[in-house]
Structures are given as structure tokens and as C-alpha cells.
Protein backbone atom coordinates (compact mmCIF):
# COMPACT_ATOMS: atom_id res chain seq x y z
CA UNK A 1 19.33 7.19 24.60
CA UNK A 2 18.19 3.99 26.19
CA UNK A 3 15.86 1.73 25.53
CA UNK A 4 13.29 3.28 29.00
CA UNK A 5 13.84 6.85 27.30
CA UNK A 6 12.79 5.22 24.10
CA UNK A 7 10.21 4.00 25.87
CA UNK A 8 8.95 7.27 27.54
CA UNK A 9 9.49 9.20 24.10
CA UNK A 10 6.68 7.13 22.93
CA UNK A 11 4.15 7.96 25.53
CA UNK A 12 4.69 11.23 25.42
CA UNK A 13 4.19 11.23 21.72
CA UNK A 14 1.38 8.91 21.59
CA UNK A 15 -0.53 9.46 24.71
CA UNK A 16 -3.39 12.15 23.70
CA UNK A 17 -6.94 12.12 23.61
CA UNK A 18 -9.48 13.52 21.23
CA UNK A 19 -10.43 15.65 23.73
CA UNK A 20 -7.83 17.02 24.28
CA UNK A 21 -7.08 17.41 20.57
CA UNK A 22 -10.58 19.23 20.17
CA UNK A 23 -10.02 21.57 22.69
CA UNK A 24 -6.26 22.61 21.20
CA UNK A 25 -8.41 23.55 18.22
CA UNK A 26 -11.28 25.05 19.97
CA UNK A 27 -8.75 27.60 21.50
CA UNK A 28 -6.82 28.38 18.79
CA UNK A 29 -10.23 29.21 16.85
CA UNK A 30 -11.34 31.16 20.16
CA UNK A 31 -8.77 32.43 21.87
CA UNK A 32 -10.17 32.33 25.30
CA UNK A 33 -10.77 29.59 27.79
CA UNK A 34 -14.32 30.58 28.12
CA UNK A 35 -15.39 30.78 24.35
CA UNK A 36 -13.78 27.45 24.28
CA UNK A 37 -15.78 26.08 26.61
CA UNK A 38 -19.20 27.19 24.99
CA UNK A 39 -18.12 25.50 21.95
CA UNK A 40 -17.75 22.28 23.34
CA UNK A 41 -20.08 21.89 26.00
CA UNK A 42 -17.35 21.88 29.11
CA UNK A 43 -16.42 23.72 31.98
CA UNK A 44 -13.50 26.33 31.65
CA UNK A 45 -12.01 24.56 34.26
CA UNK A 46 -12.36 21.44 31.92
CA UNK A 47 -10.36 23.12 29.31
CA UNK A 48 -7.71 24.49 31.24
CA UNK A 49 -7.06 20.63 32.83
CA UNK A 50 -7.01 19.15 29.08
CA UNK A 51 -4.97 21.63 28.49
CA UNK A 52 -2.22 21.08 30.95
CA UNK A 53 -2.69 17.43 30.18
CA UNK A 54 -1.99 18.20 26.39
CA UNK A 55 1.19 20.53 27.62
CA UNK A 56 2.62 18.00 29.53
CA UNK A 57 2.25 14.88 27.55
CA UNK A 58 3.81 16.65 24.32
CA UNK A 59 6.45 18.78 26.80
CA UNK A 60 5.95 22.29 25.22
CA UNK A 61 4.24 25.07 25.68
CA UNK A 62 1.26 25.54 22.89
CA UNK A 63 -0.27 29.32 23.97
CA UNK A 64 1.31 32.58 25.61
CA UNK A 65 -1.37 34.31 27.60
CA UNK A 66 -1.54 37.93 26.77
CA UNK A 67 -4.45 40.47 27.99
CA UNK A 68 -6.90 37.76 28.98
CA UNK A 69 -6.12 36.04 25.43
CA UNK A 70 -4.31 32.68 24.81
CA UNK A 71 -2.07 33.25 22.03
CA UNK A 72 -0.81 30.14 19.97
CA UNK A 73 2.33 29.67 19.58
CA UNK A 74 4.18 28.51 16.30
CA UNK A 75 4.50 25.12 17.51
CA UNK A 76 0.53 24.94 18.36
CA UNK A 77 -0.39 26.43 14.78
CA UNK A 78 1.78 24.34 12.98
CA UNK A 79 0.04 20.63 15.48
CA UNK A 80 -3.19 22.57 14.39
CA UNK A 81 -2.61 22.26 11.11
CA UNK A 82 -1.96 18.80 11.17
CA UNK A 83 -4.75 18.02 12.62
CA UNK A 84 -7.34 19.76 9.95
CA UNK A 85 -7.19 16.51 8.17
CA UNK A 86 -7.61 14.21 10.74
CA UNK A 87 -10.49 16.16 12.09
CA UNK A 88 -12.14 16.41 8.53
CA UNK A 89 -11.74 12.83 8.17
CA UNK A 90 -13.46 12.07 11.30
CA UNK A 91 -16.11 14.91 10.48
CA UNK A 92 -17.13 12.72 7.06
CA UNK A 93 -17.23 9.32 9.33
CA UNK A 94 -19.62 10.94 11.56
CA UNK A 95 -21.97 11.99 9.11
CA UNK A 96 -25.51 10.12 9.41
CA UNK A 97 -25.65 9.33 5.65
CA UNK A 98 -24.58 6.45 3.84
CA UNK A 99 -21.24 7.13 1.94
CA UNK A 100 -21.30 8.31 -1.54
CA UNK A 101 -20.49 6.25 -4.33
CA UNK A 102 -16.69 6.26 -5.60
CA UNK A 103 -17.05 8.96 -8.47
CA UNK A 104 -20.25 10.09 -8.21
CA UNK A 105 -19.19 13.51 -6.35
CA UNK A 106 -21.50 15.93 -4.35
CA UNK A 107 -25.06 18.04 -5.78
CA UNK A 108 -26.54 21.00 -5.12
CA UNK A 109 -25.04 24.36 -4.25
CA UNK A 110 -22.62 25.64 -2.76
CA UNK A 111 -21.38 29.58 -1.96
CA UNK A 112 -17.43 29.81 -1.86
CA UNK A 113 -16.05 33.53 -0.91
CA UNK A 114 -12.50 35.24 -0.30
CA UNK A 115 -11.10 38.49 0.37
CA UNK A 116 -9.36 39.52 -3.42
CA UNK A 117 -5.49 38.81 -2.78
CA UNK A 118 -6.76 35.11 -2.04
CA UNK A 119 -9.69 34.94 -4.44
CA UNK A 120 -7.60 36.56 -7.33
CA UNK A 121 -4.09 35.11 -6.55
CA UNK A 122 -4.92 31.41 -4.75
CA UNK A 123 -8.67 30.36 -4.58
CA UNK A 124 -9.46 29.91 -8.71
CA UNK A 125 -7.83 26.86 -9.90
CA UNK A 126 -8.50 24.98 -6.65
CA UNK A 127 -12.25 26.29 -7.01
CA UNK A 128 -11.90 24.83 -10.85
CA UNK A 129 -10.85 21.83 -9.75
CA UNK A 130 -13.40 20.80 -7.48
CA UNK A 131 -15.87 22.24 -9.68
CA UNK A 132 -14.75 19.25 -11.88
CA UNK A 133 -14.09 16.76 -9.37
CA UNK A 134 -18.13 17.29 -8.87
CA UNK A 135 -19.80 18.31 -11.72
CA UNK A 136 -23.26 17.74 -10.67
CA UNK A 137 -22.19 20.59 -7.56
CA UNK A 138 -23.28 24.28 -8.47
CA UNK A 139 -20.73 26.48 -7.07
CA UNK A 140 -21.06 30.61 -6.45
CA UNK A 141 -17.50 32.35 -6.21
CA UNK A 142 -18.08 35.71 -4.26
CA UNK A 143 -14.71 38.19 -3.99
CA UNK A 144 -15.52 40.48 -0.95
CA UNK A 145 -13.76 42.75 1.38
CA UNK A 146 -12.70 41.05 4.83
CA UNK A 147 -15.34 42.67 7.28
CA UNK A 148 -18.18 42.04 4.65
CA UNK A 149 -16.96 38.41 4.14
CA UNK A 150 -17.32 37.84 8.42
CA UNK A 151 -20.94 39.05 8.25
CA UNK A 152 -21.84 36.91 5.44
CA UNK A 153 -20.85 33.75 6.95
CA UNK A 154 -22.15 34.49 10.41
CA UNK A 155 -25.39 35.23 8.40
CA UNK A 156 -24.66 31.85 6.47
CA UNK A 157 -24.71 33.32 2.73
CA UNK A 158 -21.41 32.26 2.56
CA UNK A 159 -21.43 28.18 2.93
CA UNK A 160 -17.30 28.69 3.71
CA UNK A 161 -14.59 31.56 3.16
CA UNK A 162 -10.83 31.55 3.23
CA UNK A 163 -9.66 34.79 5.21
CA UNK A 164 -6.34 36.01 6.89
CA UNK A 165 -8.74 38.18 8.79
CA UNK A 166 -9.25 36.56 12.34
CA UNK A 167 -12.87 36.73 13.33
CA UNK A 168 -14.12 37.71 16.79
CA UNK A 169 -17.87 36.96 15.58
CA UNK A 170 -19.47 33.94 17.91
CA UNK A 171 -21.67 33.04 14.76
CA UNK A 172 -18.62 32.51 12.51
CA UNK A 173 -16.67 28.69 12.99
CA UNK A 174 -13.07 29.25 12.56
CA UNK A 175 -10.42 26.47 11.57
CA UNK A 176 -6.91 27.81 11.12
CA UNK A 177 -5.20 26.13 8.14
CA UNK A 178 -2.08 28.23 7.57
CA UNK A 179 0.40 30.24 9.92
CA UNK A 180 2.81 32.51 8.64
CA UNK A 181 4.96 35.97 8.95
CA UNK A 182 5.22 39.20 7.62
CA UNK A 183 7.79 39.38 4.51
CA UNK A 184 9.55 42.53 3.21
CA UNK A 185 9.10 42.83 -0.81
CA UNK A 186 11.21 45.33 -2.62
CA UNK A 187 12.99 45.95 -5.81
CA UNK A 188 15.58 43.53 -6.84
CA UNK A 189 18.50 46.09 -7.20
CA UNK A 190 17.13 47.76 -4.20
CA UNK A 191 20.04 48.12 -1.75
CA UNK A 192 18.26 46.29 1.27
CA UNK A 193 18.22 43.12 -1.22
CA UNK A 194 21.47 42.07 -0.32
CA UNK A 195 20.10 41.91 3.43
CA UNK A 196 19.13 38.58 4.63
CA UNK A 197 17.42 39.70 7.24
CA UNK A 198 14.99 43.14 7.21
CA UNK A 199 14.90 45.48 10.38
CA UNK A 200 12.49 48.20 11.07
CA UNK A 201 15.36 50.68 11.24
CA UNK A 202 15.96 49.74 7.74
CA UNK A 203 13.05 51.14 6.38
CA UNK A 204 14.03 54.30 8.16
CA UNK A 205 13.93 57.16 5.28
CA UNK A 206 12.95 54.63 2.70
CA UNK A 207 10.06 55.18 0.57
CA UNK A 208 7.17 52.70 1.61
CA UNK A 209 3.45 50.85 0.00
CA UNK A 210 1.33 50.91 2.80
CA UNK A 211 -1.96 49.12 3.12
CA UNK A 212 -5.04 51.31 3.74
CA UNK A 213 -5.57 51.55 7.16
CA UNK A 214 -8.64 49.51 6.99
CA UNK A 215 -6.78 46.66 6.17
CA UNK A 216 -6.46 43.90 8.58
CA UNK A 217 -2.45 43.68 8.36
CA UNK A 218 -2.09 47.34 9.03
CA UNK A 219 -2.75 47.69 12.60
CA UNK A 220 -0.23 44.88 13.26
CA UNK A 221 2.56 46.20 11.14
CA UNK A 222 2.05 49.75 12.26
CA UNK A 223 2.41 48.68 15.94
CA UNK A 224 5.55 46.83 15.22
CA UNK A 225 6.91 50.15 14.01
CA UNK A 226 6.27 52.70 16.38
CA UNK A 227 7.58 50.20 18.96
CA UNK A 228 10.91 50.50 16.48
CA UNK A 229 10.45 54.21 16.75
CA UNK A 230 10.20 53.92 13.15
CA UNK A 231 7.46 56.21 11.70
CA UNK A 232 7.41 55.06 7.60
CA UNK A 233 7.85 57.32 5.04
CA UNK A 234 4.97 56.33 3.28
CA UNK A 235 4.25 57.09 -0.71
CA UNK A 236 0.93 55.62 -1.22
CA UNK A 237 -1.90 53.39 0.22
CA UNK A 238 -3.18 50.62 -1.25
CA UNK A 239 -6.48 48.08 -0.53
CA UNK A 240 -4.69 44.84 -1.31
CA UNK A 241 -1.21 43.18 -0.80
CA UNK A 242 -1.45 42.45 -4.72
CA UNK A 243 -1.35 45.83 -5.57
CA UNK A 244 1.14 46.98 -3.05
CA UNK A 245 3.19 44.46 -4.70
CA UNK A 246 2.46 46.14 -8.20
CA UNK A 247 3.64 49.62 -7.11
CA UNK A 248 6.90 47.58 -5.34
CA UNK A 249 7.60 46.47 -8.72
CA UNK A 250 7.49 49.75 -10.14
CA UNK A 251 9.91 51.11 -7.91
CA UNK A 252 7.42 52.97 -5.73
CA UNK A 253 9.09 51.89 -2.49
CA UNK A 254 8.89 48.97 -0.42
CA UNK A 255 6.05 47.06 1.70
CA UNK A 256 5.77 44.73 4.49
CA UNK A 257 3.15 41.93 3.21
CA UNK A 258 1.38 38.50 4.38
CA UNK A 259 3.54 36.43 1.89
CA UNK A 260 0.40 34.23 1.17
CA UNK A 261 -0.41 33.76 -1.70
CA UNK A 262 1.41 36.52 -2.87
CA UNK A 263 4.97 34.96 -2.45
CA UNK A 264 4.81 32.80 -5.56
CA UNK A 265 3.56 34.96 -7.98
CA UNK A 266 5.36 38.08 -7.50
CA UNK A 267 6.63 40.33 -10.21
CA UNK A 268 9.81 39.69 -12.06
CA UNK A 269 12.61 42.63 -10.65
CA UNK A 270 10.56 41.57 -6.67
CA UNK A 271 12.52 40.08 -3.90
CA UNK A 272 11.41 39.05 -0.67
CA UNK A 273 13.24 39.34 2.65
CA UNK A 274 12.22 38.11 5.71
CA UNK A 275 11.45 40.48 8.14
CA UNK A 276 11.75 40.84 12.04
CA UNK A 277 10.59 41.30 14.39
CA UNK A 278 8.08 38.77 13.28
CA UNK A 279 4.49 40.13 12.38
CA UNK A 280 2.12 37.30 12.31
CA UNK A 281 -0.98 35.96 10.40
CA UNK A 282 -3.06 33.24 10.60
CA UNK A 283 -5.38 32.00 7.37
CA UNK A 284 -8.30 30.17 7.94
CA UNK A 285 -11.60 29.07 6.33
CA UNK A 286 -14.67 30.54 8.07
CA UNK A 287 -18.37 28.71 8.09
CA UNK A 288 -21.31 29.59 9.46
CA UNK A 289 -21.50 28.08 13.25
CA UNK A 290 -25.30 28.53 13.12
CA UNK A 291 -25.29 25.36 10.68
CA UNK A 292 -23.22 22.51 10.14
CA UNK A 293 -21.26 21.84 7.51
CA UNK A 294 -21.85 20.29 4.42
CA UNK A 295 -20.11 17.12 2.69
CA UNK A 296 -19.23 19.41 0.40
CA UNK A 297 -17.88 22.09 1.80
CA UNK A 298 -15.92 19.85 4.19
CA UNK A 299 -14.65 17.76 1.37
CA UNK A 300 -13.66 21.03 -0.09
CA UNK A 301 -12.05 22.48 2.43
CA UNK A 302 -9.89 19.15 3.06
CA UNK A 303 -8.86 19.50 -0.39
CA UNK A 304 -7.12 23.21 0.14
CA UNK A 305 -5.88 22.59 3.33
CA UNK A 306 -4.04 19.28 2.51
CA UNK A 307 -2.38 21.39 -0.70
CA UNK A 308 -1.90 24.26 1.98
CA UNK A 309 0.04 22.03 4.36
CA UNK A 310 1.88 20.66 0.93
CA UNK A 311 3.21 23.37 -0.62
CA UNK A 312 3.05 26.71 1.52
CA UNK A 313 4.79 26.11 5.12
CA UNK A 314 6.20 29.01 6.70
CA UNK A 315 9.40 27.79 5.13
CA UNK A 316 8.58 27.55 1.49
CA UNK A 317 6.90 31.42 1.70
CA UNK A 318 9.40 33.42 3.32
CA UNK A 319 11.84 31.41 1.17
CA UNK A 320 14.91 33.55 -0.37
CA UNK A 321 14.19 34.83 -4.35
């Protein structure tokens, strides 16, 4: 490579604009042009040019448009990730008060909630932590279902949530933290364990955990499947992926499961697989867009997604066991 394409390699990677950085985010949080454009006070035309602008200077494409939707792609969620950091950091600079003292940690109250899998299997020690990183801060942990979760933070009894439900409520602020894919857990002798890769015509005759169909990962795996042709032979339903993973690991069958947070705490005699074709989730933490948020929360929600980015890429869950 010479030293010109050198030269041009660093423009490219250099040469982008917090606007155009804010409006990546704004439409992965979105999904539409338009919703994007409410959010930040632009035009939709606006959007659309800072978005071309953002294409072009980084030379990939960062959403698919489906059905009036733009759909990030894995190379947008994982730049959005990156960038909840930055964007935190510049959310604490902007704040009109003077900086805390070194040590002296955030008061008051604050209302923390999750969906179970993630409150029971993910959210506890961090919660703990910060609870004594700020001992002066009184903190509420609330475990509730997905759709009652949504409501509570566009209502703003929930102060911030961590969800792998995606939320289509314009009162509900939405900052994606953690991308990742569908796994297949089954037995350990099970004979699709020496697989590397899971199919859907593998699952054809095999006993199967379901989630309920209320569930937010069940519409997406069921239309993966009937697009197969595959119709699952299904031996029970379950509410969470914690407890399909339970009945896995008691030979019930096998399930097809968001492998966070689940992935590193599975039952001895589980395996997972990965599984195509590739059924996708995105986890992020949910605030109230009514109000905006506090030191707190935003210094707590820096804290998970830097240990998020850390320790569970796509990589690291979906990783062979």
C-alpha cells in the first residue's frame, strides 16, 4: 500500500462528525428516517444526507432497508456499541452541574428494572456493585415481564431497564448496547453436539423447549422455521430462556435461545451450537424519553455497557462448550 493510500485510509477513518455519529444512533434506536428526525430536531432529508456521508466516509453499508424500516447491520451494531461510551462521556461533560468530588458517589434514588433471564442471570452483582461504588444512592431492583417493563419506563417509574425486547414506544429512549444471535442449547451426548453448525432441518423430528408464544424471541424463531418448512416438535413451553435451559438439561429436548446472559451459566451436561440461519437480538437499556437522564443512571449504565463490550461480544457467546 503506498504512502497516498495510507494517506486516504486515514480520512476515511477519521473524517466523521458528531452529527453524523448521533444520527447512526438515533436510527438504530428508531428504525426509521422519520422517528430519527423527531429525535434530533432535523429534516428526514437531513438524516438521510448524514447518512450517506457516514456510508461513504467509513465505505460500508450500516442499514438494509426492509418494509419502510432501516435495519442495522452487524457492522453498524457492533460501531454502535462503541460509541455508548463515548456518547456517555460526552453526556456527563454536558451536564450543567459542577463535577462531583472523586469518591463521593451519587444520592438519592434510583429505580433499576429487567425482564427475569437478565435480572436473575446478569443484572445482580453489577447492581451490587454500584450500590457500593455509591452508598449514599438508594437503589429499587424491579424483575418484570418485557411488555410491563416498556410501559413503566415510558411512564418513567422505571429511571432505566436492560431489555432484549425492542421497543416501538415514542416515550421510551433506546440505546443498543449488545448485538447478538440465536444459539442452539442441547444435551451434551445429544447427537447434534458433534455438529458445529445447527440447521433448521436438524431439529426436524427432534423433541423441542419452546418459549411461550408471548415471548419476544418466539415470533422471530418461529418465522425462521416455517420458512425451513420445519414445523417443531415441541414438548413444552416455557416463560424464560432460563428455564428452557433447565428442561434442556434434563433431557427434555432442545431450544433455540438469545445466548445472553444465559451462555455462561448454563447447566453442566449443556452445549451450545451456533445456529443458522442467524436469528437476531439486540439488548439495550431503556429510559424514559419524557425526562433526561440522571448522573446516575448514566454513570450506571456506562458501567454495564463498558463490561458488556468487555466480556460478551458476539464471539465470546456463541463460543463452542
Amino acid at each position: 500500500m503506498s504512502a497516498s493510500d495510507d494517506e486516504r485510509g486515514g480520512e476515511r477513518r477519521f473524517n466523521l462528525t458528531l452529527r453524523e455519529l448521533e444520527v447512526l444512533r438515533a436510527l438504530v434506536e428508531a428504525g426509521t428516517a422519520t422517528t430519527a428526525a423527531r429525535r434530533l430536531g432535523l429534516t428526514q432529508p437531513a438524516i438521510s444526507r448524514a447518512l450517506a456521508q457516514l456510508e461513504e466516509a467509513l465505505g460500508r453499508t450500516l442499514f438494509d432497508r426492509s418494509g419502510g424500516r432501516l435495519v442495522p447491520t452487524t457492522d453498524c451494531l457492533i460501531i454502535n456499541e462503541e460509541l455508548g461510551p463515548i456518547f456517555a462521556a460526552l453526556e456527563r461533560i454536558s451536564r450543567p452541574e459542577a463535577p462531583r468530588q472523586k469518591g463521593r458517589g451519587h444520592a438519592g434514588r434510583m429505580v433499576v428494572a429487567a425482564p427475569p433471564t437478565i435480572a436473575h442471570r446478569f443484572l445482580p452483582s453489577r447492581v451490587a456493585r454500584f450500590i457500593k461504588m455509591n452508598p449514599d444512592l438508594e437503589v429499587t431492583f424491579e424483575v418484570v415481564a418485557s411488555d410491563a417493563l416498556i410501559t413503566g419506563v415510558a411512564e418513567g417509574r422505571y429511571e432505566v431497564a436492560l431489555t432484549d425486547t425492542v421497543p416501538s414506544h415514542p416515550a421510551v429512549r433506546t440505546e443498543v448496547v449488545l448485538a447478538s444471535e440465536a444459539v442452539c442449547a442441547l444435551p451434551s451426548r445429544h447427537r447434534l453436539a458433534a455438529k458445529d453448525v445447527i440447521e433448521p432441518a436438524d431439529l426436524i423430528g427432534e423433541p423441542f423447549v419452546a418459549l411461550t408464544r408471548r415471548h419476544s424471541g418466539r415470533i422471530a424463531i418461529d418465522r425462521v422455521l416455517e420458512r425451513a418448512g420445519v414445523t417443531p416438535s415441541i414438548v413444552v413451553e416455557t416463560a424464560t430462556a432460563v428455564s428452557a435451559a433447565e428442561f434442556v438439561a434434563e433431557g427434555l429436548g432442545i431450544a433455540l435461545l438469545n445466548p445472553f446472559p444465559i451462555a455462561h451459566r448454563l447447566s453442566p451436561g449443556v452445549v451450545i451450537r451456533p445456529f443458522t440461519p442467524a436469528v437476531s437480538y439486540r439488548t439495550s437499556f431503556l429510559t424514559p424519553a419524557s425526562q433526561p437522564i440522571s448522573p446516575a443512571a448514566a454513570d450506571f449504565i456506562e458501567m454495564v455497557h463498558t463490561e458488556l463490550v468487555d466480556r460478551f461480544s458476539p464471539g465470546a457467546l456463541t463460543q463452542r462448550r
